[in-house]
PDB file of N, CA and C in Angstrom:
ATOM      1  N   UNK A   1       0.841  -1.178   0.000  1.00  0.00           N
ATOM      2  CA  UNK A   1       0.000   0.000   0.000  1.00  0.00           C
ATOM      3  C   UNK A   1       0.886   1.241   0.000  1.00  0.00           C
ATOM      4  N   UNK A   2       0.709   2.603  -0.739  1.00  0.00           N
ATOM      5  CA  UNK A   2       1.335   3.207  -1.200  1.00  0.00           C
ATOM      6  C   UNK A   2       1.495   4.221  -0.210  1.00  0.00           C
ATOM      7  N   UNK A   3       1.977   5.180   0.293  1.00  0.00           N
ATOM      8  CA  UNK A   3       1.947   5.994   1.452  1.00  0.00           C
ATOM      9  C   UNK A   3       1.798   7.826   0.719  1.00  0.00           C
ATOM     10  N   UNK A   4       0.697   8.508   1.222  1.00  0.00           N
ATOM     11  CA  UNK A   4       0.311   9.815   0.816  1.00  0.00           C
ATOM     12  C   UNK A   4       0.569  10.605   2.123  1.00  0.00           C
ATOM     13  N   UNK A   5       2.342  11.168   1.699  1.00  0.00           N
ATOM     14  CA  UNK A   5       3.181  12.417   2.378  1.00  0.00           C
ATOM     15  C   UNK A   5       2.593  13.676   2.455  1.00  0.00           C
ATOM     16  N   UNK A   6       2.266  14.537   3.465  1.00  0.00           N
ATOM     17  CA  UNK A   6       2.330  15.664   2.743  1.00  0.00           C
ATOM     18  C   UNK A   6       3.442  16.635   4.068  1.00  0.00           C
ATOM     19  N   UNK A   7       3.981  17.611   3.378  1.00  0.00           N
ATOM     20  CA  UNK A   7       4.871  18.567   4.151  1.00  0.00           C
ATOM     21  C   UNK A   7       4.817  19.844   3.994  1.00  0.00           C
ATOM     22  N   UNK A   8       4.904  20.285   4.817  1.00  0.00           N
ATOM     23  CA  UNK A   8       4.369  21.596   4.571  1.00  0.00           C
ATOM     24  C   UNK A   8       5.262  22.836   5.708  1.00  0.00           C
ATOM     25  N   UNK A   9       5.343  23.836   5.329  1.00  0.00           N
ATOM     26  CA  UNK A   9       6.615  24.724   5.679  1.00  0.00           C
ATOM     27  C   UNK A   9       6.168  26.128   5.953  1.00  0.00           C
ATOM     28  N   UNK A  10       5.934  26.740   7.212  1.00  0.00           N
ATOM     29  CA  UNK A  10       5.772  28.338   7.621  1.00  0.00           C
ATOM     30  C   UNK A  10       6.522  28.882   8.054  1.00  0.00           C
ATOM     31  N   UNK A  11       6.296  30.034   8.209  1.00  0.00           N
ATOM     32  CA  UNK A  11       7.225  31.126   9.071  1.00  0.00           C
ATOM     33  C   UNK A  11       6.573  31.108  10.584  1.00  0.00           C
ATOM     34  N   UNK A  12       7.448  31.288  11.828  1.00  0.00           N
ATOM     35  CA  UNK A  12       7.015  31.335  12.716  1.00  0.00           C
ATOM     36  C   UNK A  12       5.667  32.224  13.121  1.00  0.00           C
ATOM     37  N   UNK A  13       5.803  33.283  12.333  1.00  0.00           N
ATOM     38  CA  UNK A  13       4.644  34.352  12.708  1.00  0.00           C
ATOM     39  C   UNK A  13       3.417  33.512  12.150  1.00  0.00           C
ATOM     40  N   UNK A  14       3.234  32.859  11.334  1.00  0.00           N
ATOM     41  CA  UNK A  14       2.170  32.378  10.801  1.00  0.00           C
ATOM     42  C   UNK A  14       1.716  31.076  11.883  1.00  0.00           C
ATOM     43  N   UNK A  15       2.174  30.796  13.122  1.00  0.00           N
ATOM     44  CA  UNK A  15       1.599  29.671  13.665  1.00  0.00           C
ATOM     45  C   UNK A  15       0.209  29.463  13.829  1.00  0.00           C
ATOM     46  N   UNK A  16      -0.528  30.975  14.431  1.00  0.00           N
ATOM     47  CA  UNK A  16      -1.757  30.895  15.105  1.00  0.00           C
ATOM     48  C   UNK A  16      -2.896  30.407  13.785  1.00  0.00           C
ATOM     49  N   UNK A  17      -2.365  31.518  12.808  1.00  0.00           N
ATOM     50  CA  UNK A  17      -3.155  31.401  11.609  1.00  0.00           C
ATOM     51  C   UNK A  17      -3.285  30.190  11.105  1.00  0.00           C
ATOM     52  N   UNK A  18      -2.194  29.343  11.116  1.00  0.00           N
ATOM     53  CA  UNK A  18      -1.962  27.524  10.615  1.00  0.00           C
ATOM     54  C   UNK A  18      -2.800  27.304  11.863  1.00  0.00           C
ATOM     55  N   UNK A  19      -2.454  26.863  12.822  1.00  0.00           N
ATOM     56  CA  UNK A  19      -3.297  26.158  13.752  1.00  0.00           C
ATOM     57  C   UNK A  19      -4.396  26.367  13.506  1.00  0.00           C
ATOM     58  N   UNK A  20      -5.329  27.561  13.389  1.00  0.00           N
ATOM     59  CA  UNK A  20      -6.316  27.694  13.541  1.00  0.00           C
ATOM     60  C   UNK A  20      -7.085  27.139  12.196  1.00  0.00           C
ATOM     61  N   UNK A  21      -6.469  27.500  10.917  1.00  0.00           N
ATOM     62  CA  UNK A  21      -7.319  26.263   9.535  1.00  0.00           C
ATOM     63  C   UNK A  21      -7.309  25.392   9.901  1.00  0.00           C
ATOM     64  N   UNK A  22      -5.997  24.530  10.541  1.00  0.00           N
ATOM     65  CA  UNK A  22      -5.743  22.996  10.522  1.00  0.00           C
ATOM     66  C   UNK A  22      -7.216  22.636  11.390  1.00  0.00           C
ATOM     67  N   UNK A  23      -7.442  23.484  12.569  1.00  0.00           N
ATOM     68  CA  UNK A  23      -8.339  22.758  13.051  1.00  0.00           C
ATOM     69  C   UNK A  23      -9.623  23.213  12.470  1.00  0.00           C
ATOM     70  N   UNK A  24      -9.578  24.202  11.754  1.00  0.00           N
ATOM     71  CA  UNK A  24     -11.285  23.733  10.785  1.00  0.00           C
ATOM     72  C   UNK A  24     -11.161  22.936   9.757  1.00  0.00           C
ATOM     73  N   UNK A  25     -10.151  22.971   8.983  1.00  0.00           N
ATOM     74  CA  UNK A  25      -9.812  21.601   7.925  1.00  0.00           C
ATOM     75  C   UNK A  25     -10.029  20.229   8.419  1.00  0.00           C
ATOM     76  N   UNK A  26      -9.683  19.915   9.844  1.00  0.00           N
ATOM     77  CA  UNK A  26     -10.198  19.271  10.432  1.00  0.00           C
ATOM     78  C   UNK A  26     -11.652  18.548  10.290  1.00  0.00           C
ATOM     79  N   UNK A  27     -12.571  20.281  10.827  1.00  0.00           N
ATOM     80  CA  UNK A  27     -13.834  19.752  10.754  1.00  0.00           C
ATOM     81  C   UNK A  27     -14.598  19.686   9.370  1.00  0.00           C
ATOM     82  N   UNK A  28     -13.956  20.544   8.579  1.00  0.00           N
ATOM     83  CA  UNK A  28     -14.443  20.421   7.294  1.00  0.00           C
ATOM     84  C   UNK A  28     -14.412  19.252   6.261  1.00  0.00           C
ATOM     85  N   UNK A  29     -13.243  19.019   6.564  1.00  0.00           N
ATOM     86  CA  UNK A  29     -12.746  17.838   5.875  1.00  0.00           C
ATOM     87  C   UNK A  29     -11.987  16.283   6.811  1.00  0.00           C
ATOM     88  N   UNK A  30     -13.037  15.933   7.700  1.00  0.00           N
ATOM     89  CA  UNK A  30     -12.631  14.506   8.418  1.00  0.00           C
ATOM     90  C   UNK A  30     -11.630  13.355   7.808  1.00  0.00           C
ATOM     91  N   UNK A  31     -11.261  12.570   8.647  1.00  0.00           N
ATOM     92  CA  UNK A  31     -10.177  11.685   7.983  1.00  0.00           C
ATOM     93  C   UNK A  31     -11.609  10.613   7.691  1.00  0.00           C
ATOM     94  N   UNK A  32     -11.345   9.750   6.756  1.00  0.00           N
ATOM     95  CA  UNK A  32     -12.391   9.036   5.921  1.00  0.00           C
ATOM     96  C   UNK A  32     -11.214   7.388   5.702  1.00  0.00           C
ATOM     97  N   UNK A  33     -11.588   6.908   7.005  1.00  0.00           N
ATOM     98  CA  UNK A  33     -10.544   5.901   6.698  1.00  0.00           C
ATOM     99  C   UNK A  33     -11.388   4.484   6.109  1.00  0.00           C
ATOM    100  N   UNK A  34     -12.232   4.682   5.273  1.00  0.00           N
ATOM    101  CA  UNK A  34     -12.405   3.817   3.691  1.00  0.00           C
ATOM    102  C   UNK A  34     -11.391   4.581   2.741  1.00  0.00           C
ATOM    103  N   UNK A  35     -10.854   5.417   2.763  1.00  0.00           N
ATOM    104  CA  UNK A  35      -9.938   6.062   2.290  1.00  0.00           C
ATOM    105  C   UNK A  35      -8.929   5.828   2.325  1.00  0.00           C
ATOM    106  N   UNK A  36      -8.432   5.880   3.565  1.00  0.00           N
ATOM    107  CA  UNK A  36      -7.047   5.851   3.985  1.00  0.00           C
ATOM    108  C   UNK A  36      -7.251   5.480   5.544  1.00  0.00           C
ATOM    109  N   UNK A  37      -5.666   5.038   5.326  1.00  0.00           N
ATOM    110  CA  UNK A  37      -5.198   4.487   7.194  1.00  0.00           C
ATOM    111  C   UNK A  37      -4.597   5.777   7.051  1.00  0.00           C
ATOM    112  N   UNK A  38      -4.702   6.818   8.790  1.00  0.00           N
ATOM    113  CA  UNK A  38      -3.468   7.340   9.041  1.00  0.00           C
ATOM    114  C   UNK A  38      -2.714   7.163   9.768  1.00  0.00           C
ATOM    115  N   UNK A  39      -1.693   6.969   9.512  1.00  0.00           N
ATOM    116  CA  UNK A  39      -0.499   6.368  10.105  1.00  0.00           C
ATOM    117  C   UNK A  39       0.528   8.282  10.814  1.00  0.00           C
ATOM    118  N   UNK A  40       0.716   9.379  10.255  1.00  0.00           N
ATOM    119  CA  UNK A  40       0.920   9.957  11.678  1.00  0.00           C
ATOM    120  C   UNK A  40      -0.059  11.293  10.940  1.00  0.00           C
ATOM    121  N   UNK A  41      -0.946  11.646  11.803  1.00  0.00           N
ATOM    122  CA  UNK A  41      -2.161  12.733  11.609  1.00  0.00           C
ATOM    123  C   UNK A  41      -0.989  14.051  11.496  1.00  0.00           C
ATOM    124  N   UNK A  42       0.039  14.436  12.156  1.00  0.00           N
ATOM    125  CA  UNK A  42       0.493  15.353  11.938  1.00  0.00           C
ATOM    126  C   UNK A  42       1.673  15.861  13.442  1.00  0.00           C
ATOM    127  N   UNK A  43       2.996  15.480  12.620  1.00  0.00           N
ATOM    128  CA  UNK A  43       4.052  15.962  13.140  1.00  0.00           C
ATOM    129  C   UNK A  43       4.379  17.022  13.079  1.00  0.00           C
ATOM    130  N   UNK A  44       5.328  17.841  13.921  1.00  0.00           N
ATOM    131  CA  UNK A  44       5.662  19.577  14.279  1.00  0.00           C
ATOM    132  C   UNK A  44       6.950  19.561  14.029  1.00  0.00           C
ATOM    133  N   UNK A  45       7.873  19.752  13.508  1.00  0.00           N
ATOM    134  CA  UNK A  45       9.067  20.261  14.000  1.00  0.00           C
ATOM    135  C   UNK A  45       9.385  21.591  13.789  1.00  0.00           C
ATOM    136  N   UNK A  46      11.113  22.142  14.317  1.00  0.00           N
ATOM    137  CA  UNK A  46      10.951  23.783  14.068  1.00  0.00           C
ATOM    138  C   UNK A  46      12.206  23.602  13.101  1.00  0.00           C
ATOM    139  N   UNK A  47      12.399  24.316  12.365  1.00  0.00           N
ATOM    140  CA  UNK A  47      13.628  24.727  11.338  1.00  0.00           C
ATOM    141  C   UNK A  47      14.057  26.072  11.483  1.00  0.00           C
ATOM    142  N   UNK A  48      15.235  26.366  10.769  1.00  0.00           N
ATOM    143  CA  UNK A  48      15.823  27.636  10.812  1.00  0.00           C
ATOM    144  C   UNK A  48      14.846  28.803  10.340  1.00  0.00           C
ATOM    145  N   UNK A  49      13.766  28.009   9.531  1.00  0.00           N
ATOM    146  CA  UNK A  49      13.606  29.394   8.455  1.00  0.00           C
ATOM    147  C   UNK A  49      11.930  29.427   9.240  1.00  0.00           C
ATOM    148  N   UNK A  50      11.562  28.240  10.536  1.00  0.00           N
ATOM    149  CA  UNK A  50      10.068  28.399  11.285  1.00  0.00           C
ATOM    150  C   UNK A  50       9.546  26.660  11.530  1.00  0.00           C
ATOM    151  N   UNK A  51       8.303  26.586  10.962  1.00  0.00           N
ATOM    152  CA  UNK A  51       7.549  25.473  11.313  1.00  0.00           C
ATOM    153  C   UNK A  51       7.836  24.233  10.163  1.00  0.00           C
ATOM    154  N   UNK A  52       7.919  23.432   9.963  1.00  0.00           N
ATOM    155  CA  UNK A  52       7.819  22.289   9.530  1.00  0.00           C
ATOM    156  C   UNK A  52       7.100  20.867  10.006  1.00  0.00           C
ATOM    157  N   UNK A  53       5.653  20.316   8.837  1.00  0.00           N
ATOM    158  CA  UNK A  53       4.856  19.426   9.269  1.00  0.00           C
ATOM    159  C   UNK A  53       4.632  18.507   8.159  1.00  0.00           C
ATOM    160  N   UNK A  54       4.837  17.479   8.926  1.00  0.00           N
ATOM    161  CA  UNK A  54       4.483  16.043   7.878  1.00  0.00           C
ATOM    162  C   UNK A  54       3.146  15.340   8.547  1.00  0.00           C
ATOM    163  N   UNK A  55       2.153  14.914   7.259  1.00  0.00           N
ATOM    164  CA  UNK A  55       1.567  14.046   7.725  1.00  0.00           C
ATOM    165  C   UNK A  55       1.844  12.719   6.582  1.00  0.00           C
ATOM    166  N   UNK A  56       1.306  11.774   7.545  1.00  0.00           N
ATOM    167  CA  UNK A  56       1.428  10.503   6.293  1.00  0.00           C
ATOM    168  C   UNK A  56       0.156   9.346   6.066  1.00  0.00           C
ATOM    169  N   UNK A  57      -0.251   8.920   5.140  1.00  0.00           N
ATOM    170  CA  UNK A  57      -1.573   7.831   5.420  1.00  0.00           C
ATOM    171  C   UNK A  57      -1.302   6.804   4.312  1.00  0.00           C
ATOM    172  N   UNK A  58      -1.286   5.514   4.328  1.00  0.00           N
ATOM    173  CA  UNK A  58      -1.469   4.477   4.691  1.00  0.00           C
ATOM    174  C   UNK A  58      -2.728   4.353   3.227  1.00  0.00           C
ATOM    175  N   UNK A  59      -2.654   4.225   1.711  1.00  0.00           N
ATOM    176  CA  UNK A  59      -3.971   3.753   1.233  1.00  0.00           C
ATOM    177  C   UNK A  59      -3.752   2.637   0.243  1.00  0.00           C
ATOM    178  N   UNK A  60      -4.760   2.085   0.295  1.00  0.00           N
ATOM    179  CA  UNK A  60      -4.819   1.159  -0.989  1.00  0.00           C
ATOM    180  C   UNK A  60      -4.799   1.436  -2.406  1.00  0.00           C
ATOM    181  N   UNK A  61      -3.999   0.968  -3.337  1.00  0.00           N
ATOM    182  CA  UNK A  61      -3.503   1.517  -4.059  1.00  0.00           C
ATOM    183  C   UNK A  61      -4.858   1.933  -5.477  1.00  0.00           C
ATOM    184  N   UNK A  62      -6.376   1.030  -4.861  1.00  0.00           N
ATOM    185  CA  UNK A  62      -7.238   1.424  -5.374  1.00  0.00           C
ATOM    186  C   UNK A  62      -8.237   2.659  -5.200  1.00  0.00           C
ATOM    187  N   UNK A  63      -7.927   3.099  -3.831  1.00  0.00           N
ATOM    188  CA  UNK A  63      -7.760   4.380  -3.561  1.00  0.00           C
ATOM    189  C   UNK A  63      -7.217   5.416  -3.501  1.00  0.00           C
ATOM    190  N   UNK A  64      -6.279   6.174  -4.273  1.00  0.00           N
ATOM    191  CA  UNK A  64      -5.085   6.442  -4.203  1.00  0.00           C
ATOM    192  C   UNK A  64      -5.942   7.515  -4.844  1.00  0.00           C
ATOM    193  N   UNK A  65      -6.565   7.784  -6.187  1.00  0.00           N
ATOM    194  CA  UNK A  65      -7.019   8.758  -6.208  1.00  0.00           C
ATOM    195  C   UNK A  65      -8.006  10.236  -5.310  1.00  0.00           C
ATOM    196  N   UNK A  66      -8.725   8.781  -4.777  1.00  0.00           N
ATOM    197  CA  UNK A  66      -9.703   9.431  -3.569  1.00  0.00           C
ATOM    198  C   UNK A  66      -8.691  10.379  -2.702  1.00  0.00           C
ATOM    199  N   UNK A  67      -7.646   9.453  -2.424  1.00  0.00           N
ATOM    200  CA  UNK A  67      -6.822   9.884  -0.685  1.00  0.00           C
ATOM    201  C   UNK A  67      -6.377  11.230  -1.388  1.00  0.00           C
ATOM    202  N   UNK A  68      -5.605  11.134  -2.740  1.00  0.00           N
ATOM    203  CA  UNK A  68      -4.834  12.242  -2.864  1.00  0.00           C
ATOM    204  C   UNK A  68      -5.751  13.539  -3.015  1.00  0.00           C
ATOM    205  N   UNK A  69      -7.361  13.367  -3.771  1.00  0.00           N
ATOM    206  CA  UNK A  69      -8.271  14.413  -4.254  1.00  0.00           C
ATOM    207  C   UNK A  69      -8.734  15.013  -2.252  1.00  0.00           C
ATOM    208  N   UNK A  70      -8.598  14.173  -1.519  1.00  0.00           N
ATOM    209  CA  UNK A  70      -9.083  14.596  -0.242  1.00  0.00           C
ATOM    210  C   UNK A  70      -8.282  15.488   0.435  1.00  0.00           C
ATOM    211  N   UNK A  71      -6.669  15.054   0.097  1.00  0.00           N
ATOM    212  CA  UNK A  71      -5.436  16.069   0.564  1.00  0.00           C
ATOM    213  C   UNK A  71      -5.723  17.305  -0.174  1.00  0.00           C
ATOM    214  N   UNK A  72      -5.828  17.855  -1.513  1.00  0.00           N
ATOM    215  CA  UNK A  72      -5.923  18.784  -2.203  1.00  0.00           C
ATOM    216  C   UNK A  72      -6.979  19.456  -1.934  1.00  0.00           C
ATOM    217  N   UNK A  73      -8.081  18.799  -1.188  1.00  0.00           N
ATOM    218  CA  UNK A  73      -9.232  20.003  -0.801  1.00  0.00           C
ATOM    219  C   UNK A  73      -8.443  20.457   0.544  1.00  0.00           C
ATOM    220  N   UNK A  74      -8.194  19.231   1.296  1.00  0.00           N
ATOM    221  CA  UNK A  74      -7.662  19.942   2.539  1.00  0.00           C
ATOM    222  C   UNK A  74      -6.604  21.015   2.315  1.00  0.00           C
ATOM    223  N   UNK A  75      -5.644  20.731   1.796  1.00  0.00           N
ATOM    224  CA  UNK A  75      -4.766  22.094   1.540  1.00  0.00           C
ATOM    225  C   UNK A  75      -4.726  22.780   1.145  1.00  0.00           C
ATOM    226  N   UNK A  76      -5.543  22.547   0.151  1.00  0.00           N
ATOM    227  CA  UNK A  76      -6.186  23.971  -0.751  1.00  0.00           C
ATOM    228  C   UNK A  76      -7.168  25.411  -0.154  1.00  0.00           C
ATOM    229  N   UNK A  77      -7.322  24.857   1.376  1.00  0.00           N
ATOM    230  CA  UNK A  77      -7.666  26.275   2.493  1.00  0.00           C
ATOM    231  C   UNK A  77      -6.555  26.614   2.951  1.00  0.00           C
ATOM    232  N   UNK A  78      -4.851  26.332   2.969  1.00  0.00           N
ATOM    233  CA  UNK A  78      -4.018  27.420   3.084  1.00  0.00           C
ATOM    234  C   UNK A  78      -3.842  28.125   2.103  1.00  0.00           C
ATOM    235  N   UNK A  79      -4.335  28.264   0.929  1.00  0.00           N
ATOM    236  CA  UNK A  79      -3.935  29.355  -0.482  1.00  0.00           C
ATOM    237  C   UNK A  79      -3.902  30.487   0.104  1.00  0.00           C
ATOM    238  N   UNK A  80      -4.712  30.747   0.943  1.00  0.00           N
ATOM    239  CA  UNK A  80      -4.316  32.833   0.792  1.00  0.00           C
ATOM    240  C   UNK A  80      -3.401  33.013   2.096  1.00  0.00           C
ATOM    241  N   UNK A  81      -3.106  31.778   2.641  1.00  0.00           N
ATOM    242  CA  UNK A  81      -1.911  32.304   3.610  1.00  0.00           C
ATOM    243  C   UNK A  81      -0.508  33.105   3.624  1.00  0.00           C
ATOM    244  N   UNK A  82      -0.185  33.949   2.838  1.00  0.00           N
ATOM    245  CA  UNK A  82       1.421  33.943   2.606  1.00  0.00           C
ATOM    246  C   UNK A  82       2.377  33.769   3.393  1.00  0.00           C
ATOM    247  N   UNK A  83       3.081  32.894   2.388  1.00  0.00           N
ATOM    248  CA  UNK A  83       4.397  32.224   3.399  1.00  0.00           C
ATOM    249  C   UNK A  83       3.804  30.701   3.556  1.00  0.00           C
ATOM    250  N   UNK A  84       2.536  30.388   3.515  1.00  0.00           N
ATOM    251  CA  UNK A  84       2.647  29.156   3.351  1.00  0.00           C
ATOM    252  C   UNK A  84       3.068  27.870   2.556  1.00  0.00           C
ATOM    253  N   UNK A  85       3.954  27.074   2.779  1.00  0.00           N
ATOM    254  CA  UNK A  85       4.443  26.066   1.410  1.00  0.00           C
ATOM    255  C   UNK A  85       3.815  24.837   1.410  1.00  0.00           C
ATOM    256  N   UNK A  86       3.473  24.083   1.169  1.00  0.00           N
ATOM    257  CA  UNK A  86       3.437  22.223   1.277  1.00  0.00           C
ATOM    258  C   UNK A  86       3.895  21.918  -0.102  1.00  0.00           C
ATOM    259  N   UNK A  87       3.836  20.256  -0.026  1.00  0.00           N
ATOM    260  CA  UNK A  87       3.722  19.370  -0.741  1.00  0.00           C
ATOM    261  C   UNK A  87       3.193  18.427  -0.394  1.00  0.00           C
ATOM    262  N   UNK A  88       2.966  17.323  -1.445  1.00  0.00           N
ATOM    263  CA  UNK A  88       2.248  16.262  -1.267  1.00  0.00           C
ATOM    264  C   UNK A  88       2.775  15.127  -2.116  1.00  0.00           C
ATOM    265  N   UNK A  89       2.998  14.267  -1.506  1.00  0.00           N
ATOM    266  CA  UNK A  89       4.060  13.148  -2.792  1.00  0.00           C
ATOM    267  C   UNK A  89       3.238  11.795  -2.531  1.00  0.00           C
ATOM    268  N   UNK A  90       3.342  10.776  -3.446  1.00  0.00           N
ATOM    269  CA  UNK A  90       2.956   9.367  -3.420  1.00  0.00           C
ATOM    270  C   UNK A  90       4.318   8.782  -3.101  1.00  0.00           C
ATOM    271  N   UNK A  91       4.673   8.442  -2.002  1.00  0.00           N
ATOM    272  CA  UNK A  91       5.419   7.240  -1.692  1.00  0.00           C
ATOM    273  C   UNK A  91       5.251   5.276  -2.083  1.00  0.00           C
ATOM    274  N   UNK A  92       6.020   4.818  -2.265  1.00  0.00           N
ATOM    275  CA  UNK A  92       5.982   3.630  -2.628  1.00  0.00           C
ATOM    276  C   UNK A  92       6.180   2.610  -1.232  1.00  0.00           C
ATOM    277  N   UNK A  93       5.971   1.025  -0.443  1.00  0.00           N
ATOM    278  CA  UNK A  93       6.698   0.624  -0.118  1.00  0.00           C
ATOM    279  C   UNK A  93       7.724   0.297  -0.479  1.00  0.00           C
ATOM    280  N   UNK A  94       9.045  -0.288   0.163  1.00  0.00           N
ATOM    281  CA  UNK A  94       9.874  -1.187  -0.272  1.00  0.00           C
ATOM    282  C   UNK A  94       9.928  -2.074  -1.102  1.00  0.00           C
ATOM    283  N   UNK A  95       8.506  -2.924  -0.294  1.00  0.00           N
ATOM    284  CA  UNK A  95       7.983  -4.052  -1.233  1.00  0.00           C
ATOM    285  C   UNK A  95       7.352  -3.980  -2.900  1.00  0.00           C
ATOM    286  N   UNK A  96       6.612  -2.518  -2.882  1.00  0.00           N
ATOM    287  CA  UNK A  96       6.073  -2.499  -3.992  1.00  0.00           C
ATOM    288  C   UNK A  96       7.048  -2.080  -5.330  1.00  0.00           C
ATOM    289  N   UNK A  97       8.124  -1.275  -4.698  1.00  0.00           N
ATOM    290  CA  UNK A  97       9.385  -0.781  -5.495  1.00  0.00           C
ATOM    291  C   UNK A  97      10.021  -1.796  -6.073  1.00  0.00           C
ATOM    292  N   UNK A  98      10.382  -3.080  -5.373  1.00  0.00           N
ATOM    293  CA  UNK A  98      11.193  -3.703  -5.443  1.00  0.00           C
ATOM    294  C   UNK A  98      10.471  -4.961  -6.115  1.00  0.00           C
ATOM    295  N   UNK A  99       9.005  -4.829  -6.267  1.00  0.00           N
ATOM    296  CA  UNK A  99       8.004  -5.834  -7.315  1.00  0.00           C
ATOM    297  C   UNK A  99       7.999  -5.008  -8.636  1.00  0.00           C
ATOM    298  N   UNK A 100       8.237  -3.271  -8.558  1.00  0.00           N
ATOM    299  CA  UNK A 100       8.551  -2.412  -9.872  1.00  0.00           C
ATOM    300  C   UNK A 100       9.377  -2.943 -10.656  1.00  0.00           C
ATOM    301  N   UNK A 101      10.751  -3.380 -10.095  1.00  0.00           N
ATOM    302  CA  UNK A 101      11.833  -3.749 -10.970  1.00  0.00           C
ATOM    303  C   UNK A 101      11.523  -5.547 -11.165  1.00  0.00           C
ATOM    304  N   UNK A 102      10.755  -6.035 -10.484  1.00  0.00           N
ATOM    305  CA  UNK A 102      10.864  -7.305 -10.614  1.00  0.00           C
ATOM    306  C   UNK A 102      11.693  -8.522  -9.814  1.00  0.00           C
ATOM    307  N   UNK A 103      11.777  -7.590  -8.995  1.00  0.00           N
ATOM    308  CA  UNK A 103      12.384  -8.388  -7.304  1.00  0.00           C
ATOM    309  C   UNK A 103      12.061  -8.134  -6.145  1.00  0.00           C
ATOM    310  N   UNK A 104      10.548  -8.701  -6.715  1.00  0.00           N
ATOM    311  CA  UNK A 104       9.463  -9.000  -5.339  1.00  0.00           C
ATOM    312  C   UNK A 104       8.355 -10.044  -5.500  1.00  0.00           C
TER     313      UNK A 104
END
């Protein structure tokens, strides 16, 4: 099962303003685990340049569209933040990488 990253990058001044979407994105947009497993809802760390956050989930690779169209509404309520960055990547397992090349 394929793993849906997302990371995302502020300036310190922008904390209250992040906290405060995250938790209506929250209510707006619930985790939907026919969707997805989440495996970590959302890590903090601090960097030189402010905030840094990963989340990660856990989907079946027949869901993969769903999980990712659900991240893009969710993040798509930081747009008018400035200074806000993310991304969002499809990760592979080990296992599934290594059935890519044909040694699995």
């Amino acid at each position: 099962m394929p793993y849906v990253i997302t990371r995302c990058w502020y300036p310190n001044h922008l904390v209250d303003e992040v906290a405060k979407k995250y938790i209506e994105n929250l209510e707006k947009f619930p985790s939907n685990e026919s969707i997805s497993k989440t495996i970590v809802p959302a890590a903090v760390s601090t960097t030189k340049d402010g905030i840094e956050t990963i989340s990660i989930d856990e989907v079946e690779s027949q869901k993969l569209s769903d999980a990712i169209e659900h991240d893009a509404l969710f993040m798509a309520e930081y747009r008018n933040i400035k200074g806000f960055r993310y991304e969002t990547k499809v990760w592979a397992t080990v296992e599934e990488a290594m059935k890519n090349i044909g040694m699995g």
